[in-house]
Protein backbone atom coordinates (compact mmCIF):
# COMPACT_ATOMS: atom_id res chain seq x y z
CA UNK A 1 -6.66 -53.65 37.49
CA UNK A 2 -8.29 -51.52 40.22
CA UNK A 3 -10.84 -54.06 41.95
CA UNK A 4 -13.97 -52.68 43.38
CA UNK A 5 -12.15 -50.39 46.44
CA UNK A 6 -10.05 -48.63 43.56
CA UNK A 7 -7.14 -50.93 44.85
CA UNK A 8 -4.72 -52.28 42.20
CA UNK A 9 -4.93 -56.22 42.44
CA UNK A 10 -2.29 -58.44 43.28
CA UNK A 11 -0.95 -59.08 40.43
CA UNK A 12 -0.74 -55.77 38.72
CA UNK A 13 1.53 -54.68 41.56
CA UNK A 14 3.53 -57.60 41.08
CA UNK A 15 3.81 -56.57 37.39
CA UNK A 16 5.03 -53.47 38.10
CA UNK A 17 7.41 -54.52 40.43
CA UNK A 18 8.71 -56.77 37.30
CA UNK A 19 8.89 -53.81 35.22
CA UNK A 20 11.50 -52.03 37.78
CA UNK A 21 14.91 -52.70 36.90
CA UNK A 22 17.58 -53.80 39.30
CA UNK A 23 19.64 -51.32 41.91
CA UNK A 24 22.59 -52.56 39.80
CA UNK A 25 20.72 -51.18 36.17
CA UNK A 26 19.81 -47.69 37.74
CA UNK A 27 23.17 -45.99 36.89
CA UNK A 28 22.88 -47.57 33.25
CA UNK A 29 18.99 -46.03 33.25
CA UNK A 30 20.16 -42.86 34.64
CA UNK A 31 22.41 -42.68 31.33
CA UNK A 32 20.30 -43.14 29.75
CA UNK A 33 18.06 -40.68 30.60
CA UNK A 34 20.55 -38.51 30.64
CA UNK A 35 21.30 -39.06 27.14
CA UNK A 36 17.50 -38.72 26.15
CA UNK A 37 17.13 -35.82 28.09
CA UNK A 38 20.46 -34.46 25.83
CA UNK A 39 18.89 -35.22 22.70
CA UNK A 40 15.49 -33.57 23.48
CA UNK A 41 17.00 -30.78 24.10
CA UNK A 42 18.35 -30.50 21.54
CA UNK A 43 15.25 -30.86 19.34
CA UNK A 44 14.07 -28.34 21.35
CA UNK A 45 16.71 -25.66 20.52
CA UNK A 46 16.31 -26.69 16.94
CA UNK A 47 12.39 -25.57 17.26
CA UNK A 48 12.85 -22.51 19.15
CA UNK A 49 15.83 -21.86 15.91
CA UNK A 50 13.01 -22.69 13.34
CA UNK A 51 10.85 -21.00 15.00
CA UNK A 52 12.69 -17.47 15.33
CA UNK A 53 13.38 -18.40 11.69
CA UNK A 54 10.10 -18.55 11.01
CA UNK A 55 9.01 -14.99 12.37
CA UNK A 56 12.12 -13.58 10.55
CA UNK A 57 10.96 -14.80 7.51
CA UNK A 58 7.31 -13.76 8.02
CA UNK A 59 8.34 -10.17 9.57
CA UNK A 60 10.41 -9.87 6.21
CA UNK A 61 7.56 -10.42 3.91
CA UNK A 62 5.10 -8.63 6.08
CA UNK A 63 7.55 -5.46 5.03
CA UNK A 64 7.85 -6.49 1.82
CA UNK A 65 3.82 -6.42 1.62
CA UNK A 66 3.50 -3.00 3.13
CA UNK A 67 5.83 -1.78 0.89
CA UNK A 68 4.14 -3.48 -1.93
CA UNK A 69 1.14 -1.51 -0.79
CA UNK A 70 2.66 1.75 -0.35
CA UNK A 71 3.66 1.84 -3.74
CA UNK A 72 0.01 0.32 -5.53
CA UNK A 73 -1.51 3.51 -3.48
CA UNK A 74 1.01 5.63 -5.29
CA UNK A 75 0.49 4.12 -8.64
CA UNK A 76 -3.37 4.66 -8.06
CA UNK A 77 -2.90 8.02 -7.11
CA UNK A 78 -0.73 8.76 -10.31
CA UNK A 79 -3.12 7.28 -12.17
CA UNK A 80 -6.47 8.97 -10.76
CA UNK A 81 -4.62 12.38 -11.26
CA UNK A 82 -3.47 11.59 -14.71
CA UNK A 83 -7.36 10.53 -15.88
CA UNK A 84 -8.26 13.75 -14.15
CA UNK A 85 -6.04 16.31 -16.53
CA UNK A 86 -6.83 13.88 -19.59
CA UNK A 87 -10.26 14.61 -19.27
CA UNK A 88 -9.61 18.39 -18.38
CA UNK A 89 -7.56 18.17 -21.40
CA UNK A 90 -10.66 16.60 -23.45
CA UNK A 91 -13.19 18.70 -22.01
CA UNK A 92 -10.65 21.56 -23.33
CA UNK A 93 -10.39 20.12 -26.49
CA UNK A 94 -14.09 19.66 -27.13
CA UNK A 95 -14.94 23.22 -26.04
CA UNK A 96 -11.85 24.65 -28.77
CA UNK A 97 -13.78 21.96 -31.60
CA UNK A 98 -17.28 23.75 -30.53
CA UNK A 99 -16.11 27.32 -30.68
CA UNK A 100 -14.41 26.67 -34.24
CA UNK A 101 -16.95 29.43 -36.41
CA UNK A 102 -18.06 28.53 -40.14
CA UNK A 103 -17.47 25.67 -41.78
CA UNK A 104 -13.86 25.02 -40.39
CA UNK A 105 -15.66 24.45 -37.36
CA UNK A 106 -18.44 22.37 -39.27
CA UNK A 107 -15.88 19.96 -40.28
CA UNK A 108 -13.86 19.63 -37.07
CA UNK A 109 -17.46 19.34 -35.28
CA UNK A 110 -18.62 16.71 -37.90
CA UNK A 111 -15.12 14.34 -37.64
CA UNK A 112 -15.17 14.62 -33.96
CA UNK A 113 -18.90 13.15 -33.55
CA UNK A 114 -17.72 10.52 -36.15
CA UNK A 115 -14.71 9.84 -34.10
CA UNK A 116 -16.79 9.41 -31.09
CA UNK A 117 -19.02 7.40 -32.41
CA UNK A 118 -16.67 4.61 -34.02
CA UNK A 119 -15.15 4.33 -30.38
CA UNK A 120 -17.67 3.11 -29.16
């Protein structure tokens, strides 16, 4: 413990010196710590490999998305041009119904409105 000067006591530094091994244990520690040094590494190279994994993986379904998205746009597209000739189609149809003369045209008027009116 540092006393009041910041100094480590007495028997701190004796502590530590406990705590050293021997000049006879070094090469043993320097194994050692070899060895540990070794096997972090290699959990190191195993993150970096998970990680490039990782941004594969993600870079694959990022394309996958965009390509998703490219072809919703073209589905939406198909689809607002089809609604657009149906109802030039009905807007056709209904003007044909109207100019119908006499009572052809009565009828077809007549079973139209009706037809209208239960759809809805």
């Amino acid at each position: 413990m540092p006393d009041t000067e910041g100094r480590l006591s007495e028997t701190t530094h004796q502590e530590a010196m406990v705590s050293r091994p021997p000049d006879g244990d070094q090469e043993t520690d320097l194994a050692r710590l070899g060895r540990e040094l070794d096997e972090v590494k290699g959990q190191l190279w195993e993150l970096q490999k998970k990680e490039k994994q990782s941004e594969r993986t993600s870079a694959e379904r990022i394309a996958t998305l965009e390509k998703d998205l490219k072809a919703a746009r073209a589905y939406t597209l198909d689809a607002g041009l089809a609604r657009i000739e149906a109802e030039g189609k009905l807007r056709a149809l209904r003007a044909a119904i109207m100019g119908v003369p006499g009572l052809s045209g009565w009828l077809l008027r007549r079973a139209a409105r009706k037809l209208v009116d239960s759809a809805q």
